[in-house]
Protein backbone atom coordinates (compact mmCIF):
# COMPACT_ATOMS: atom_id res chain seq x y z
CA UNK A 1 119.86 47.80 -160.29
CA UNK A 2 116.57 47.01 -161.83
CA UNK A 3 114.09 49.18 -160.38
CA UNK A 4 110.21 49.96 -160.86
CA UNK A 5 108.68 53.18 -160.29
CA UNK A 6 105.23 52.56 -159.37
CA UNK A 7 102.37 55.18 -159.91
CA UNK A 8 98.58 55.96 -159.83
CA UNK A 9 98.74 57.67 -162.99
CA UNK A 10 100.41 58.48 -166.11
CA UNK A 11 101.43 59.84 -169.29
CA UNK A 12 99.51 59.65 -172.16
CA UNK A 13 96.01 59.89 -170.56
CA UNK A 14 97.28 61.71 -167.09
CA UNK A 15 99.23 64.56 -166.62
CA UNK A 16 99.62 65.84 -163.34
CA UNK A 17 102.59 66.64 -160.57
CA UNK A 18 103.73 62.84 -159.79
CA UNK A 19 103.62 61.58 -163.47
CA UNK A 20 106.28 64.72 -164.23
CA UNK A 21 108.36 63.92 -160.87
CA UNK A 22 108.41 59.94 -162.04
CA UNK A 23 108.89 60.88 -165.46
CA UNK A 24 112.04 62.88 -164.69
CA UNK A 25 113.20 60.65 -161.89
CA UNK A 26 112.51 57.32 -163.74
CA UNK A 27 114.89 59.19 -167.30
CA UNK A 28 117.43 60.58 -164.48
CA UNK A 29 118.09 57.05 -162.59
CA UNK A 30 117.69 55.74 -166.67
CA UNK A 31 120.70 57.74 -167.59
CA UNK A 32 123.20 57.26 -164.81
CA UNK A 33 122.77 53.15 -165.60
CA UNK A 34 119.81 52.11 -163.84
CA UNK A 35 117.35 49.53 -165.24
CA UNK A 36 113.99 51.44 -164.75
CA UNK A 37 110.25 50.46 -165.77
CA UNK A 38 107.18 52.33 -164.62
CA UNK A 39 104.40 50.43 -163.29
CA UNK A 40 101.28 52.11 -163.61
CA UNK A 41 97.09 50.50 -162.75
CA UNK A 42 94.93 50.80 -165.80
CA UNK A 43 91.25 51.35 -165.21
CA UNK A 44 90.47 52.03 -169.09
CA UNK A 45 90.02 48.66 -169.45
CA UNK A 46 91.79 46.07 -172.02
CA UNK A 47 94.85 43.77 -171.84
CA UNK A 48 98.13 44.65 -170.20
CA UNK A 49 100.59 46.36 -172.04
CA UNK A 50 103.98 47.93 -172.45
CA UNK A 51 104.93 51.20 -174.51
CA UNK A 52 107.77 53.30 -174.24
CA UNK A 53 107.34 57.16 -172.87
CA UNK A 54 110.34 59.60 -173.19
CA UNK A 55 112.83 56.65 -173.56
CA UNK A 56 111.60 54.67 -170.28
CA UNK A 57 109.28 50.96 -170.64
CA UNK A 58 105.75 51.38 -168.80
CA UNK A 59 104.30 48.59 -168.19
CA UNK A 60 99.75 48.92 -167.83
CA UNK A 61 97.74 46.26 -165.97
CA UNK A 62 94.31 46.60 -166.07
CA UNK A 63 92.03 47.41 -162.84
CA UNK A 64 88.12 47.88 -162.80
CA UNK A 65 87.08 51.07 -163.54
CA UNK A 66 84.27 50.34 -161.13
CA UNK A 67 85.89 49.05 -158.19
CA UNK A 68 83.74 46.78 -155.25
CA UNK A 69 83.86 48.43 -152.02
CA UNK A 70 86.20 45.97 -150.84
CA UNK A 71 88.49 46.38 -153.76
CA UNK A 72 88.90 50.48 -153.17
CA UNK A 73 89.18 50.08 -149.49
CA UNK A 74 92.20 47.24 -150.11
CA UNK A 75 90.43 44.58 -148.37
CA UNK A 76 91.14 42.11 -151.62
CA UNK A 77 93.38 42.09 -154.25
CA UNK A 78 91.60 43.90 -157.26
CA UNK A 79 90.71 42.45 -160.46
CA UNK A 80 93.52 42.67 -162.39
CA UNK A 81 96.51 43.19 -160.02
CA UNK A 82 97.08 39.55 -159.98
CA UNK A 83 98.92 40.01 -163.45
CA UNK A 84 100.92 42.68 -161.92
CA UNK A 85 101.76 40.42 -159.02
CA UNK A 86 102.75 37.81 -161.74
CA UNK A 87 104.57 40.57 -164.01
CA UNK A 88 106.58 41.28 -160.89
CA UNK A 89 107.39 37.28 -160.22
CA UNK A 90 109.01 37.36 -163.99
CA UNK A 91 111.18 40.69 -163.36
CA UNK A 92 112.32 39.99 -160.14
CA UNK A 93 113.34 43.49 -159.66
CA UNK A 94 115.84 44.72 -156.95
CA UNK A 95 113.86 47.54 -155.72
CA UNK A 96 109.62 48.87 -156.16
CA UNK A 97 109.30 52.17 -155.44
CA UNK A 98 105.32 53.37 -155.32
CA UNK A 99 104.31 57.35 -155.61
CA UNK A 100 100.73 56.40 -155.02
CA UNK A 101 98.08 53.91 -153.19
CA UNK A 102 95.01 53.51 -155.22
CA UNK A 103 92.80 50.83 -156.57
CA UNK A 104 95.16 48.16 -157.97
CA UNK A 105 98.26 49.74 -156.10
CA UNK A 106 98.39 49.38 -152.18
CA UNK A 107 99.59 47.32 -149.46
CA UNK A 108 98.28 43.96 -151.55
CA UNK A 109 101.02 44.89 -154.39
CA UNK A 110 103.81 46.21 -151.62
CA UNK A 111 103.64 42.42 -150.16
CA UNK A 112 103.82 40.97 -153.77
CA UNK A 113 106.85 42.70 -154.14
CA UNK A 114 108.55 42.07 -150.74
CA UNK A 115 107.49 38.29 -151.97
CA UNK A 116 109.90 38.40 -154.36
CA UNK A 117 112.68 39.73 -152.83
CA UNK A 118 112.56 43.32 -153.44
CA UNK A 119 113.48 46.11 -151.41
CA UNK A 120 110.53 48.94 -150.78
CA UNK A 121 110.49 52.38 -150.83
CA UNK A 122 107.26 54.54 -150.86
CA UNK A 123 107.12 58.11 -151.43
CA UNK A 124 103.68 60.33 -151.23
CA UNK A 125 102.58 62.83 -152.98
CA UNK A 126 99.06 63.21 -152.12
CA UNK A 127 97.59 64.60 -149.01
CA UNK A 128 96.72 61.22 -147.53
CA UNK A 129 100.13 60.50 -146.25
CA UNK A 130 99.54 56.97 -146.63
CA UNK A 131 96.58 55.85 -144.98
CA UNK A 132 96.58 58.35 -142.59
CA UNK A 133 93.58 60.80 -143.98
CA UNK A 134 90.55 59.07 -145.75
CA UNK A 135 89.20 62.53 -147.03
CA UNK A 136 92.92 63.31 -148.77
CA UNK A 137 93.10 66.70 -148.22
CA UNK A 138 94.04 67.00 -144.81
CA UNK A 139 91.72 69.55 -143.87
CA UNK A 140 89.25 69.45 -141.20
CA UNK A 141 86.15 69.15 -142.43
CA UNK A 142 87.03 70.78 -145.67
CA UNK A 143 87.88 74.84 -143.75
CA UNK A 144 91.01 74.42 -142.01
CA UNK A 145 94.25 72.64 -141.38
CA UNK A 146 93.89 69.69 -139.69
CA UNK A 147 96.56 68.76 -136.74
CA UNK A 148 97.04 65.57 -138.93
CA UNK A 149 96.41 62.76 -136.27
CA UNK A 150 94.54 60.09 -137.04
CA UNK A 151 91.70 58.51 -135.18
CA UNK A 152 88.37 56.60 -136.21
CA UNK A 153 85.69 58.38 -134.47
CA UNK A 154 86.73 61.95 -135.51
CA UNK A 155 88.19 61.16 -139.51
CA UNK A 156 85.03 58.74 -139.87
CA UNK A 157 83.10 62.10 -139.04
CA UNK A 158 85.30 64.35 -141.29
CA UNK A 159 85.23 61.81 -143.83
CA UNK A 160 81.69 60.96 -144.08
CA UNK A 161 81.20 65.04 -144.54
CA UNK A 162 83.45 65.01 -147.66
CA UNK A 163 80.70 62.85 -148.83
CA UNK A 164 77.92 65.29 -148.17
CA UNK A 165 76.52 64.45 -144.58
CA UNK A 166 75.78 67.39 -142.58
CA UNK A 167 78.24 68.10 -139.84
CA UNK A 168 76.43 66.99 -137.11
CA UNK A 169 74.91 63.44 -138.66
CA UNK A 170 78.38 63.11 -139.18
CA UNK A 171 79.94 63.34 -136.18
CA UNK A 172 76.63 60.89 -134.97
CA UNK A 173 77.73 58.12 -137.52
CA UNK A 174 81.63 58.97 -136.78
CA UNK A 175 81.15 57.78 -133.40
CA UNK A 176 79.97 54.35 -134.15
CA UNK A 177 82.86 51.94 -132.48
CA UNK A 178 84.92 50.58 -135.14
CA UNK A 179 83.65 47.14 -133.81
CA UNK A 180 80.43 47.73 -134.25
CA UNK A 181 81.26 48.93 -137.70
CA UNK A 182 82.64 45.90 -138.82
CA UNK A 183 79.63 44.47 -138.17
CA UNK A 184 77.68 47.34 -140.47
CA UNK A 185 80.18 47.46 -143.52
CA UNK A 186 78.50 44.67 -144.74
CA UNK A 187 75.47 46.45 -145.21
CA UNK A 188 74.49 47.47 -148.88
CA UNK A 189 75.52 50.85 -150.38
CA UNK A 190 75.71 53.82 -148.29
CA UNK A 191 74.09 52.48 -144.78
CA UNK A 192 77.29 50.23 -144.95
CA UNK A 193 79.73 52.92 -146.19
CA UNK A 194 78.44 55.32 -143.36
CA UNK A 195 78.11 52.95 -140.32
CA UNK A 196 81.57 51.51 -141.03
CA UNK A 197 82.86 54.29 -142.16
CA UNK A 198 84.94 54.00 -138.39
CA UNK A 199 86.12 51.04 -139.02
CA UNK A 200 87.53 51.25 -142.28
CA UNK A 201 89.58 54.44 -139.97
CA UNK A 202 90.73 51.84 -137.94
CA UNK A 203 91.34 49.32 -141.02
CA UNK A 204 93.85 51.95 -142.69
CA UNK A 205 95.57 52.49 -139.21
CA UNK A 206 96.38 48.91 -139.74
CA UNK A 207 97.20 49.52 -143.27
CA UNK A 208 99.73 52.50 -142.12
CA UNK A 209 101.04 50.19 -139.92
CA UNK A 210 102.18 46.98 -142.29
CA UNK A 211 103.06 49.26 -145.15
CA UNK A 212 105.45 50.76 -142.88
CA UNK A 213 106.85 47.61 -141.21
CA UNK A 214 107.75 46.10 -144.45
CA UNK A 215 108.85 49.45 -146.08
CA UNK A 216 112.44 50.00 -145.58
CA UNK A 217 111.89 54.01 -146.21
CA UNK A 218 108.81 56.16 -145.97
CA UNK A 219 109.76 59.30 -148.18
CA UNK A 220 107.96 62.48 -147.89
CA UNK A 221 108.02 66.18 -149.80
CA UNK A 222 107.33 68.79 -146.74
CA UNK A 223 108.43 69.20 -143.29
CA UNK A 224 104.75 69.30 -141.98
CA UNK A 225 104.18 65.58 -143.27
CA UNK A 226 107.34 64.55 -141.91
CA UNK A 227 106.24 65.29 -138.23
CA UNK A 228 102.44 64.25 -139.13
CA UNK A 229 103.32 60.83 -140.32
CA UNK A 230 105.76 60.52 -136.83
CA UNK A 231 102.81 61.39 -134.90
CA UNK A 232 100.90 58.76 -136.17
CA UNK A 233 103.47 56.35 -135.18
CA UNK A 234 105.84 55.71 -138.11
CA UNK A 235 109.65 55.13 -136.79
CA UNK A 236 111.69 58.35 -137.21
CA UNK A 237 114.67 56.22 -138.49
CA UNK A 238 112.02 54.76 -141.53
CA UNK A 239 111.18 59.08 -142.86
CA UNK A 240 113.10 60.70 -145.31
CA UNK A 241 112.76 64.64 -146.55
CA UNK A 242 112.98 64.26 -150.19
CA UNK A 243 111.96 67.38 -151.16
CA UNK A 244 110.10 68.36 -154.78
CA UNK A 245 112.08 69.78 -157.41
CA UNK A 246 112.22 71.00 -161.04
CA UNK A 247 112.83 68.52 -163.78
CA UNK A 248 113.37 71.17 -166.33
CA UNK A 249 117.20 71.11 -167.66
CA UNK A 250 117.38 74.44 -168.90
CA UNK A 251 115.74 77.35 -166.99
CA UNK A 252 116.45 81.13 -167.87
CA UNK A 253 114.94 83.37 -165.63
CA UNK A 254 113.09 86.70 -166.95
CA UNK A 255 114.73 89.92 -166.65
CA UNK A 256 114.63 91.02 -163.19
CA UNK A 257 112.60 94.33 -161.43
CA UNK A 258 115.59 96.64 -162.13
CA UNK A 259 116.30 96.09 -165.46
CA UNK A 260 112.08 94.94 -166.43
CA UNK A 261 109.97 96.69 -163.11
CA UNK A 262 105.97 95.52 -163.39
CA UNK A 263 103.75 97.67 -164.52
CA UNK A 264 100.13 97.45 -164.55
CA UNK A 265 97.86 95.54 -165.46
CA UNK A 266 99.20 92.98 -163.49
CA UNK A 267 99.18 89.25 -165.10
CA UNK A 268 97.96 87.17 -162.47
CA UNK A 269 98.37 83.47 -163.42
CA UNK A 270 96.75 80.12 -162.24
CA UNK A 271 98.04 76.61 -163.77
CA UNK A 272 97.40 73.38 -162.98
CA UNK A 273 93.96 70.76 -163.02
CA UNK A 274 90.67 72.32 -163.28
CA UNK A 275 89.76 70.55 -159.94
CA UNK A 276 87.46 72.01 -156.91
CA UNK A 277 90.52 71.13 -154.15
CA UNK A 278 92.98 73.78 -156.25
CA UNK A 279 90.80 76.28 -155.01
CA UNK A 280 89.98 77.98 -158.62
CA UNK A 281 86.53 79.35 -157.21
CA UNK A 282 88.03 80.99 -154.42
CA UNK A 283 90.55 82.64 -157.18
CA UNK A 284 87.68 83.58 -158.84
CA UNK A 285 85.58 84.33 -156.53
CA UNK A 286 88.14 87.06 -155.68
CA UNK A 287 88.53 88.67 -158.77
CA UNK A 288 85.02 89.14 -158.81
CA UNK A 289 84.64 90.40 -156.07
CA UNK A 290 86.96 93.86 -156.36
CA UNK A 291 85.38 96.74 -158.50
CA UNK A 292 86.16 97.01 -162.19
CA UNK A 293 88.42 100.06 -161.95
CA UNK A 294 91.48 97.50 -159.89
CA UNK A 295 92.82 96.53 -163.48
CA UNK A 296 94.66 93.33 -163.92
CA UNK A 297 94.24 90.24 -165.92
CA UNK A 298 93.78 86.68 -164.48
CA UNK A 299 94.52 83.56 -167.01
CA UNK A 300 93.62 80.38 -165.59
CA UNK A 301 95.67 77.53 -167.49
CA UNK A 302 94.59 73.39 -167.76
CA UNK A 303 93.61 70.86 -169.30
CA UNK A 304 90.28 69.95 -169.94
CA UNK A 305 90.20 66.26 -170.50
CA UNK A 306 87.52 64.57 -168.51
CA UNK A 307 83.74 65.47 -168.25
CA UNK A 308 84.21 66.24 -164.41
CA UNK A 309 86.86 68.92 -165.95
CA UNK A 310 84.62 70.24 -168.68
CA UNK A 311 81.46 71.06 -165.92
CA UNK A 312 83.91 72.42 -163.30
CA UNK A 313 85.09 74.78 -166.40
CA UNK A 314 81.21 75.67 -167.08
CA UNK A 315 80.67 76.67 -163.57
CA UNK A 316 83.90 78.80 -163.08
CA UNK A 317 82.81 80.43 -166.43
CA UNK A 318 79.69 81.05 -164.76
CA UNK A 319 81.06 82.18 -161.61
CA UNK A 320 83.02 84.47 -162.91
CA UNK A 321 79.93 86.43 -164.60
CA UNK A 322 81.53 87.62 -168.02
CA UNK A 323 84.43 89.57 -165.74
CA UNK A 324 86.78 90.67 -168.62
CA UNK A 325 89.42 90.90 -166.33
CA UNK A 326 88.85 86.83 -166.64
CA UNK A 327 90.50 84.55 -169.58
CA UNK A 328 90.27 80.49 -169.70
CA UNK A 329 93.06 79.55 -171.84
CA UNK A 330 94.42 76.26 -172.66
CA UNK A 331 96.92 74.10 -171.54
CA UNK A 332 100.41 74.16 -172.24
CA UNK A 333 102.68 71.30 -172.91
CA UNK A 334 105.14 70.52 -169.88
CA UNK A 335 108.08 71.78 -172.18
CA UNK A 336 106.15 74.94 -172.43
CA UNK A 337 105.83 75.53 -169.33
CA UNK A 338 108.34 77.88 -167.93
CA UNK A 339 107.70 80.54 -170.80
CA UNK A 340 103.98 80.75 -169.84
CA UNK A 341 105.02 80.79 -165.95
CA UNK A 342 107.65 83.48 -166.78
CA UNK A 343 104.61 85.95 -168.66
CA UNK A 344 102.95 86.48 -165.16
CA UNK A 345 103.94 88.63 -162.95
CA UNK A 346 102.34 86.43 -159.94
CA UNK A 347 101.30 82.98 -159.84
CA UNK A 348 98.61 82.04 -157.70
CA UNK A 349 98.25 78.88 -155.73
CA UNK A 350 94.85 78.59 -154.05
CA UNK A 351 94.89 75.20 -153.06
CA UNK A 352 92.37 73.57 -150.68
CA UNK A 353 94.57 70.54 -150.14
CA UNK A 354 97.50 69.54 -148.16
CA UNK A 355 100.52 69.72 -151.27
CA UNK A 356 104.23 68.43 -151.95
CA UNK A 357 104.87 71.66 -153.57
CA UNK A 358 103.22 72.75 -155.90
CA UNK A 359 105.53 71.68 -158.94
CA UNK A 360 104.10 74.89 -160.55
CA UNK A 361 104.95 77.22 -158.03
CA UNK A 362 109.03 76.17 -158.06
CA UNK A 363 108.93 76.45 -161.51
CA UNK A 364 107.14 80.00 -160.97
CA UNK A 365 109.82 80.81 -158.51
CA UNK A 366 112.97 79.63 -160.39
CA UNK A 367 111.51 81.98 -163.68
CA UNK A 368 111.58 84.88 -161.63
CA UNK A 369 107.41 85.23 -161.06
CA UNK A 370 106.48 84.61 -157.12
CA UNK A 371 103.73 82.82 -155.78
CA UNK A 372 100.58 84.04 -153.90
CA UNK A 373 99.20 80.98 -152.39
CA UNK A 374 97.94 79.05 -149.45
CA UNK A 375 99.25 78.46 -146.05
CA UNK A 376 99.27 74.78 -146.24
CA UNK A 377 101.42 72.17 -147.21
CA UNK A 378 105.08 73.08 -149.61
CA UNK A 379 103.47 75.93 -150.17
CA UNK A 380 104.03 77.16 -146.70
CA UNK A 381 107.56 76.01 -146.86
CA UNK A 382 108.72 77.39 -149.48
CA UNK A 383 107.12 81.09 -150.02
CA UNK A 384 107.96 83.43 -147.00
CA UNK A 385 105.14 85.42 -146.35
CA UNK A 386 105.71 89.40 -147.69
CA UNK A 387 109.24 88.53 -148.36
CA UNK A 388 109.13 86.66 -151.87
CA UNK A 389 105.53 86.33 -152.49
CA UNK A 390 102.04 85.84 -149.94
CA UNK A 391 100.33 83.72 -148.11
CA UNK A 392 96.28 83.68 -146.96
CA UNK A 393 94.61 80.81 -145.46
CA UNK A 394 92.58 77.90 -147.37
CA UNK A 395 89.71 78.63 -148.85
CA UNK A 396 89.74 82.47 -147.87
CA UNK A 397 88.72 83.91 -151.07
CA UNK A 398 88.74 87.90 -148.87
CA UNK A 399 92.25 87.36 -147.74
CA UNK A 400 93.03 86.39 -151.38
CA UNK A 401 91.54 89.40 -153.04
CA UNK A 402 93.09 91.68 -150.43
CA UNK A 403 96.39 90.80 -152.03
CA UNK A 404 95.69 91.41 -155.36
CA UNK A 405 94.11 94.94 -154.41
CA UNK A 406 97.65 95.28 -152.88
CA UNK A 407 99.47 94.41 -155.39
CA UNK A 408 98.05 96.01 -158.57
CA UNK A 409 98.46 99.62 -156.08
CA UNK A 410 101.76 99.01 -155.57
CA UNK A 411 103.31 96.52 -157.44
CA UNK A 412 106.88 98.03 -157.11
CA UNK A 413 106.57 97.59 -153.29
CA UNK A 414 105.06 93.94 -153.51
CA UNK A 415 105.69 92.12 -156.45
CA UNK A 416 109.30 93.99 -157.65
CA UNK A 417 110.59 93.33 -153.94
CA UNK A 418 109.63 89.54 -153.69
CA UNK A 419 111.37 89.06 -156.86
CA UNK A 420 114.66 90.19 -155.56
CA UNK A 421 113.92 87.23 -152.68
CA UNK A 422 113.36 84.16 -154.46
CA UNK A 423 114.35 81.44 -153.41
CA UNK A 424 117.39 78.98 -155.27
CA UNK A 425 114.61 75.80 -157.01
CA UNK A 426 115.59 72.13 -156.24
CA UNK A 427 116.39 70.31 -159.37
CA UNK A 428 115.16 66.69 -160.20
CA UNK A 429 118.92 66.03 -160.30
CA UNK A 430 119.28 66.16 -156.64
CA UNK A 431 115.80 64.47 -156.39
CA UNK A 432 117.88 61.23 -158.28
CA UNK A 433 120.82 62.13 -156.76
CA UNK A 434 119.08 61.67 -153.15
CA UNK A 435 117.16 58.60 -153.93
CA UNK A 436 120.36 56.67 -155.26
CA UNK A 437 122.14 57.30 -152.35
CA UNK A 438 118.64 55.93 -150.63
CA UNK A 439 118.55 52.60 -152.78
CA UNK A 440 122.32 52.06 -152.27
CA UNK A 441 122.79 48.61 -150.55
């Protein structure tokens, strides 16, 4: 079969959680025969292009860095995807498969596809499910899981806070009728982003809706989702668990707690983007927040690419008030990254958004280091609460510090027991092995 992998982002200038799951996916379905290219927006500017990553053609079509407002909400085609629509007319591929809707990739490319005679599969990774959350996180108004339904008057308000109006102008605005709203959007700059802020609700409702129509499966990483994207109306029949996995072939776990027990300081690990929704401040935040004589060391691991990366670094630096027990350190090459995972003695997952997994965190788990993170998302799913690792709510930087007091006064009670519970990691082999049997005629 010849099959595209669609994506938001990717290798060399991205590295994140759905450019390693493609990756792996994309060299997995490679090697047992399939015909794979990755499709992937470009909004660097320049010509399109094709290079080869780890063995597998990606093909880059350019998309405006600066998108209009009607480009970013999907209402037109955006500059540029017309040569992906044409790209697609010339390969005629047998099935599209897109990880991601953003500028350049959405419901516009999903039709240009179906156009020419390919079958559609969508799976999500981010917290948007879809259309189905405009803020992307999931969480009501920023503090708390939200039940996940969708409707204009109440995500216009939680959406128009995520862009810094107060609460209650918010929920004024929200509760402008999407009709009404149409009429609005076409004023200029914010007035028009915030008085049709409920229709553009009511514009990805419709959005949710085609995508799904023409879609032949919907495939998501969590349980949650799977009920949350049902709720919003999506045909049981059309969803598919697919949950993450590991792509790493070889993975030797560290010596476990009876022949290596932990012993203080405890290594306390964080890994991933330097990015306000992984909840570094609350980490943090935390740690500074217990007296000097608790003794353990936090590393917080990423890369620091972008200028919005660099300041967020500045102000942990600064939030964290010359705390020895705090070390930045850099990033470490996907390859690498099961020996860092396996020097901690806890990972910690403070994320602020709804997650597939984390990646990280399997990859913590199947080393032999458990997971302290949030009750959200895979998370939730896939650390049990006291019995292989901990949980504390979003954004609860008390609850979070709590367990680390616990653990560095008894980590043979806490830490030694959950690593006798971990749980067996999902490979990326049955990730391809599940999504073949999906694009079998």
């Amino acid at each position: 079969m010849k099959i595209v992998q669609a994506v938001g982002w990717y290798y060399p200038e991205s590295l994140g959680g759905s450019e390693v799951y493609v990756a792996g996916l994309s060299q997995r379905l490679r090697a047992a025969g399939q015909d794979v290219t990755i499709a992937v927006p470009d909004p660097t500017g320049g010509a399109e292009r094709t290079y080869d990553h780890e063995g597998v053609s990606v093909y880059r079509y350019p998309v405006p860095d600066a998108p209009t407002r009607a480009e970013s909400q999907g209402r037109v085609v955006a500059r540029g995807a017309d040569r992906f629509h044409a790209w697609l007319a010339r390969q005629r591929p047998d099935i599209v498969h897109a990880h991601t809707f953003v500028t350049g990739l959405g419901l516009a490319e999903l039709k240009a596809a179906r156009a020419v005679g390919a079958r559609l599969f969508v799976t999500d990774h981010c917290g948007s499910l879809g259309w189905i959350c405009q803020r992307g996180t999931m969480m009501r108004w920023g503090e708390r899981l939200c039940d996940g339904i969708c409707s204009p008057g109440k995500c216009a308000a939680c959406a128009l806070h995520h862009r810094g109006v107060p609460k209650p102008l918010a929920l004024a605005v929200g509760a402008v009728p999407p009709n009404l709203g149409r009429v609005a959007r076409a004023l200029p700059g914010r007035i028009g982003t915030a008085l049709g802020m409920s229709e553009l609700i009511a514009h990805n409702q419709l959005m949710q809706r085609e995508m799904l129509e023409i879609t032949e499966k919907f495939v998501v990483l969590t349980e949650w989702a799977f009920e949350v994207v049902a709720a919003n109306g999506a045909p049981r029949e059309k969803l598919v668990l697919n949950r993450l996995g590991m792509s790493h072939h070889k993975i030797a776990a560290k010596p476990g707690p009876d022949e290596r027990p932990t012993r203080t300081p405890i290594r306390v690990g964080y890994m991933g983007r330097f990015d306000t929704i992984k909840g570094i401040g609350d980490l943090v935040r935390s740690v500074t927040s217990l007296p000097r004589d608790i003794s353990f060391r936090l590393e917080l691991r990423g890369p620091v690419r972008t200028e919005a990366e660099r300041v967020y670094v500045k102000v942990l630096q600064a939030l964290s008030a010359g705390d020895p027990r705090i070390e930045f350190a850099p990033a470490v090459a996907p390859s690498e990254a099961l020996d860092a995972l396996a020097t901690y003695d806890v990972l910690c997952c403070p994320s602020l958004f709804l997650e597939g997994g984390p990646t990280v965190a399997m990859e913590a788990q199947a080393v032999g280091t458990p997971v302290i993170g949030s009750r959200i998302g895979g998370l939730a799913e896939i650390v049990r609460d006291g019995i292989n690792g901990r949980l504390v709510p979003p954004g609860d930087w008390r609850a979070l510090s709590e367990v680390l007091a616990e653990i560095v006064r008894d980590p043979a009670g806490t830490v030694d027991r959950w690593r006798l519970a971990l749980p067996k990691v999902r490979t990326m082999d049955e990730i391809a092995a599940d999504y073949e049997a999906l694009y079998a005629p």
